[in-house]
C-alpha atoms as a PDB file:
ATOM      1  CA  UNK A   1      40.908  60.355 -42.610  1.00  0.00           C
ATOM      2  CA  UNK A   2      40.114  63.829 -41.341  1.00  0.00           C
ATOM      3  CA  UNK A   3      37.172  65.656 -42.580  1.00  0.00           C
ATOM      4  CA  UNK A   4      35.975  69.164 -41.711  1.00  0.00           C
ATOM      5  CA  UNK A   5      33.519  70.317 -39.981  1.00  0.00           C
ATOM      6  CA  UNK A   6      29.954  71.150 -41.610  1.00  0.00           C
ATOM      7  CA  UNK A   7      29.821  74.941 -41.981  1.00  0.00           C
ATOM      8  CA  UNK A   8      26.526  75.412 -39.620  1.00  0.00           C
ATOM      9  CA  UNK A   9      27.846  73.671 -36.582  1.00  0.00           C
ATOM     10  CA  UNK A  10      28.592  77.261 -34.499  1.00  0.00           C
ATOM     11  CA  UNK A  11      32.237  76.204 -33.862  1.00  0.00           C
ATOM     12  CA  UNK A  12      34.824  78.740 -33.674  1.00  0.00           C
ATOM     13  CA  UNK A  13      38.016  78.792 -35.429  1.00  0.00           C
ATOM     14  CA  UNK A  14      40.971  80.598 -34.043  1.00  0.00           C
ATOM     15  CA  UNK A  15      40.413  83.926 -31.911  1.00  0.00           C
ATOM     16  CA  UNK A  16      37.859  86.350 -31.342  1.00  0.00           C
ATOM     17  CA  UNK A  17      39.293  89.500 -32.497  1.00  0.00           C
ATOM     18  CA  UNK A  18      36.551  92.285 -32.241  1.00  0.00           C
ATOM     19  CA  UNK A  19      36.226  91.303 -28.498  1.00  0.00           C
ATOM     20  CA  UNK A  20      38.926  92.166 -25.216  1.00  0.00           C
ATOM     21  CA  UNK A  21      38.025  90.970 -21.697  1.00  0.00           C
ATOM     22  CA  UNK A  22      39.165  92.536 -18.468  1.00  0.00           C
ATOM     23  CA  UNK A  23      39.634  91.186 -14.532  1.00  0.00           C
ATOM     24  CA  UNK A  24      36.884  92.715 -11.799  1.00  0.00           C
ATOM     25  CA  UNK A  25      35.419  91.547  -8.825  1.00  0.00           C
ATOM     26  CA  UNK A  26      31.873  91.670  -7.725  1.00  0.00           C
ATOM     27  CA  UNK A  27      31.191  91.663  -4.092  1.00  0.00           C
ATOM     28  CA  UNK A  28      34.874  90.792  -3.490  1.00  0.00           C
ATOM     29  CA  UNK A  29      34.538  87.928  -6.011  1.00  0.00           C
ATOM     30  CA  UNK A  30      36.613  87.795  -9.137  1.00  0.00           C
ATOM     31  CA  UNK A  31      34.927  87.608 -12.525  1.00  0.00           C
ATOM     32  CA  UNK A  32      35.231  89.170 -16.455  1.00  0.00           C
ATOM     33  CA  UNK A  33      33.830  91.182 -18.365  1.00  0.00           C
ATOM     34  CA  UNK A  34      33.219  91.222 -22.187  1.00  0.00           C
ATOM     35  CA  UNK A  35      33.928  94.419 -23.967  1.00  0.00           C
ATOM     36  CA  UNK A  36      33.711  95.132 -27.390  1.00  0.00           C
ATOM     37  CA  UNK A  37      36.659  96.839 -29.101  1.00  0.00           C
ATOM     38  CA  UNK A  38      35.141  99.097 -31.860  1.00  0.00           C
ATOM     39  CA  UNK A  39      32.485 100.898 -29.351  1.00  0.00           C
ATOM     40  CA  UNK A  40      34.102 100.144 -25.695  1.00  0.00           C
ATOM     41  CA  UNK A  41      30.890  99.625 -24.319  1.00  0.00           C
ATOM     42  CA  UNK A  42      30.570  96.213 -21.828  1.00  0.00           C
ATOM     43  CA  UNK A  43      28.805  93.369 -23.184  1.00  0.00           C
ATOM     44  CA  UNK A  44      28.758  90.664 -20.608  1.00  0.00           C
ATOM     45  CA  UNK A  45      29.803  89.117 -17.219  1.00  0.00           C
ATOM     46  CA  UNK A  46      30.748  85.922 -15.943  1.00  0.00           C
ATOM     47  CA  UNK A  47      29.062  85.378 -12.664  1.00  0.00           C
ATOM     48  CA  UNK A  48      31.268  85.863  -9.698  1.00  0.00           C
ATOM     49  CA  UNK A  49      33.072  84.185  -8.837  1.00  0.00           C
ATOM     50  CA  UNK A  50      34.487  83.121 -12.162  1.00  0.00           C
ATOM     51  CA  UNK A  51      36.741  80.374 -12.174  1.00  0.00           C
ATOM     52  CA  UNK A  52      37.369  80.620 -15.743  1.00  0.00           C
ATOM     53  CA  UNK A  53      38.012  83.314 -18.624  1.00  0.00           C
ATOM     54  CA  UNK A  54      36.287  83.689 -21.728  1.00  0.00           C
ATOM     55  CA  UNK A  55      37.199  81.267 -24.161  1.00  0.00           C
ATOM     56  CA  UNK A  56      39.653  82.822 -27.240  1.00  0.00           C
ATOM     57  CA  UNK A  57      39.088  86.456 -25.871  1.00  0.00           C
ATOM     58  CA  UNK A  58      42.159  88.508 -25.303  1.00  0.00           C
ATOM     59  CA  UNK A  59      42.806  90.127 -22.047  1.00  0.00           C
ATOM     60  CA  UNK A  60      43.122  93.724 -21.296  1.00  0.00           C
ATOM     61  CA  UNK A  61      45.115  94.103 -18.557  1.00  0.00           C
END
């Protein structure tokens, strides 16, 4: 039988929809960057070189 998560676990459901991420590179290496959508300002990087995107973060392109 399938029970549900408790509600303090951290775990995200679905997409993260005040967030966008966009392809760089750092020293010729790829990586992303987090951006926020409401201010635009950058939030975080991946170190280079990324291998893999942010989880459930659309991409800008």
């Amino acid at each position: 039988m399938a029970v549900n998560k408790p509600t303090g676990d951290n775990a995200r459901k679905g997409a993260v929809k005040k967030r966008s991420q966009l392809p760089g590179r750092i020293q010729g290496e790829p990586t992303f960057t987090k951006r926020s959508r409401e201010t635009g300002e950058f939030l975080s990087q991946k170190k280079a070189p990324a291998k893999k995107k942010y989880k459930g973060v659309r991409t800008e392109r």
